[in-house]
C-alpha atoms as a PDB file:
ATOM      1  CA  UNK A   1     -56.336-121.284 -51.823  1.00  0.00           C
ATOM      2  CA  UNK A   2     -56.767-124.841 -51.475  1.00  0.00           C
ATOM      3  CA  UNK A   3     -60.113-126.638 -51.134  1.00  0.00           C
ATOM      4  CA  UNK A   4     -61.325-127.451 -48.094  1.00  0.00           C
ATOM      5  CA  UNK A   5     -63.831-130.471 -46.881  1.00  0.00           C
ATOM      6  CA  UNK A   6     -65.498-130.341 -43.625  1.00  0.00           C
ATOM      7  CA  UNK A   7     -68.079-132.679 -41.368  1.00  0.00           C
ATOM      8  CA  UNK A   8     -70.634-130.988 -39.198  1.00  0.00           C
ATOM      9  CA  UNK A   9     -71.906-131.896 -36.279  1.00  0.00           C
ATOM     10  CA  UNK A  10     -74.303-130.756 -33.866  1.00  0.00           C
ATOM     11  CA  UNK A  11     -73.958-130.225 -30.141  1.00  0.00           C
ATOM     12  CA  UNK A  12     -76.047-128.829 -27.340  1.00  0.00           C
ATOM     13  CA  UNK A  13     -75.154-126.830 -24.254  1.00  0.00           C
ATOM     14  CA  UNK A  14     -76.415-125.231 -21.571  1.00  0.00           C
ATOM     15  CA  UNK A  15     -75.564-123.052 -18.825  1.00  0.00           C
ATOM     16  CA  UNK A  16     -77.881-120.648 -15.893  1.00  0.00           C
ATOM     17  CA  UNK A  17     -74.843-117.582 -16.655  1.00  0.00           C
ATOM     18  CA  UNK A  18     -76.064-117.232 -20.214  1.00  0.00           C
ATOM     19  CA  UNK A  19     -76.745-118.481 -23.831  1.00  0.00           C
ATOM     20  CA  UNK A  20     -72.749-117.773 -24.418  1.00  0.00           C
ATOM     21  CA  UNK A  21     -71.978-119.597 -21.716  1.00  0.00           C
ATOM     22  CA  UNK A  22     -73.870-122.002 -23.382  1.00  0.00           C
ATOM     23  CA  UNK A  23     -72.229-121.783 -26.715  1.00  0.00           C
ATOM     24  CA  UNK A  24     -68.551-121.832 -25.168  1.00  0.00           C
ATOM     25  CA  UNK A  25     -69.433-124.853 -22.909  1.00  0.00           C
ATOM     26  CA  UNK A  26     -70.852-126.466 -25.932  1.00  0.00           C
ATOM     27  CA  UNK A  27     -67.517-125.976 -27.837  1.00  0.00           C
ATOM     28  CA  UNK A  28     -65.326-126.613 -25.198  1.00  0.00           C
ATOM     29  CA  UNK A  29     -67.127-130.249 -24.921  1.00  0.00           C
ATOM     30  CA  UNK A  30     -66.727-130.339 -28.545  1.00  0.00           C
ATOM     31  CA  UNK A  31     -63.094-129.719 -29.032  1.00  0.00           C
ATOM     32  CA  UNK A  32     -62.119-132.593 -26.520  1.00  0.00           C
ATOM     33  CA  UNK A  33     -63.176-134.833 -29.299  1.00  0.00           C
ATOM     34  CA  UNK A  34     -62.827-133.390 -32.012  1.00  0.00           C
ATOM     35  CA  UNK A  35     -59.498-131.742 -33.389  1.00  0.00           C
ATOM     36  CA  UNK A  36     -59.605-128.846 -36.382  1.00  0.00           C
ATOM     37  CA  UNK A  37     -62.548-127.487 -35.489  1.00  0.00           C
ATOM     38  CA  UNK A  38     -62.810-124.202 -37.858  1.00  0.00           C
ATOM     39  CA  UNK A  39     -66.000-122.565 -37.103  1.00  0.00           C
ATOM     40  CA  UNK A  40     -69.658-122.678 -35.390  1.00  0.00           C
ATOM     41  CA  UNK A  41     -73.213-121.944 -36.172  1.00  0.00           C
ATOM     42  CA  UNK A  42     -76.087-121.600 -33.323  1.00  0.00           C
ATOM     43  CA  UNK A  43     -79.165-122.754 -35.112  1.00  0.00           C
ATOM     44  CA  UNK A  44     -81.294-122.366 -32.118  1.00  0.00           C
ATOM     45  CA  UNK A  45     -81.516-120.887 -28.815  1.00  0.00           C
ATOM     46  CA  UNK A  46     -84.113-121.972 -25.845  1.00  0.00           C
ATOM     47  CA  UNK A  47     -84.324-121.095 -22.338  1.00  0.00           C
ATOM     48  CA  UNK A  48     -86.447-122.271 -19.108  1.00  0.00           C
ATOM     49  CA  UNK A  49     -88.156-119.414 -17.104  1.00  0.00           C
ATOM     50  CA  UNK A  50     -88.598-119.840 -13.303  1.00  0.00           C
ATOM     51  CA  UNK A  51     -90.483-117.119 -11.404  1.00  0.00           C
ATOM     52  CA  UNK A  52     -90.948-114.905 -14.321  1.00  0.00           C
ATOM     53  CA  UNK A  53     -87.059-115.020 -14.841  1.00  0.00           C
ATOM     54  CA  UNK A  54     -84.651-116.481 -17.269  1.00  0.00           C
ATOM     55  CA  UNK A  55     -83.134-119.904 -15.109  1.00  0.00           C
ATOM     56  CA  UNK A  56     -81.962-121.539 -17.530  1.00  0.00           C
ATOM     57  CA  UNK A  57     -80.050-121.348 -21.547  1.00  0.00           C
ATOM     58  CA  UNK A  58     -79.972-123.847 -23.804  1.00  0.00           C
ATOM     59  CA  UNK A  59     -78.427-123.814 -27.500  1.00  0.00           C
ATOM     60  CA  UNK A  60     -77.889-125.796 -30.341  1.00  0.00           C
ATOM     61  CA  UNK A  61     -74.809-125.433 -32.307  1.00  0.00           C
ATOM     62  CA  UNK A  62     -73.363-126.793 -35.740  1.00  0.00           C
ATOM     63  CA  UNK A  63     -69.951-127.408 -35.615  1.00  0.00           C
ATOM     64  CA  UNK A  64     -67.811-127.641 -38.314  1.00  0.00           C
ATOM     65  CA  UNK A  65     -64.222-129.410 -38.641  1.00  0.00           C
ATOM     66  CA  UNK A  66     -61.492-129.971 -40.773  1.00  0.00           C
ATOM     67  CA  UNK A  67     -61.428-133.254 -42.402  1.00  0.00           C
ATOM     68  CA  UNK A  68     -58.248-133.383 -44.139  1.00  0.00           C
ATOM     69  CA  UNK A  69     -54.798-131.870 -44.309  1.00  0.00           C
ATOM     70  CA  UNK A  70     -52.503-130.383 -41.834  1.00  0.00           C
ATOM     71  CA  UNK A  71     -54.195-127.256 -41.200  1.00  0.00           C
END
């Protein structure tokens, strides 16, 4: 197994469906600009309430990518 060196970077997304809507949109945005992403961490997960009722997700996510190498 070879060693491996990453960069993390945090992104935010958000979405009314749900807070894995939010996480997909998040890494979706993500992996237009970044290439070799290899994995994903939410480190927190918020939401906005309307009426008594969830409107609104919002999460943070840590995302981690390749730095070197062909992989």
């Amino acid at each position: 197994m070879s060693d491996n060196i990453y960069k993390v970077v945090e992104v935010v997304g958000s979405s009314s469906e749900s807070s894995d809507d939010a996480v997909a949109k998040a890494i979706a945005e993500a992996s237009k600009r970044l290439r070799k992403l290899r994995w994903f961490k939410v480190t927190e997960t918020r939401g906005h309430l309307e009426d008594g009722k969830i409107a609104h997700w919002q999460v943070s996510v840590k995302v981690g990518f390749h730095m070197d190498g062909d992989e």
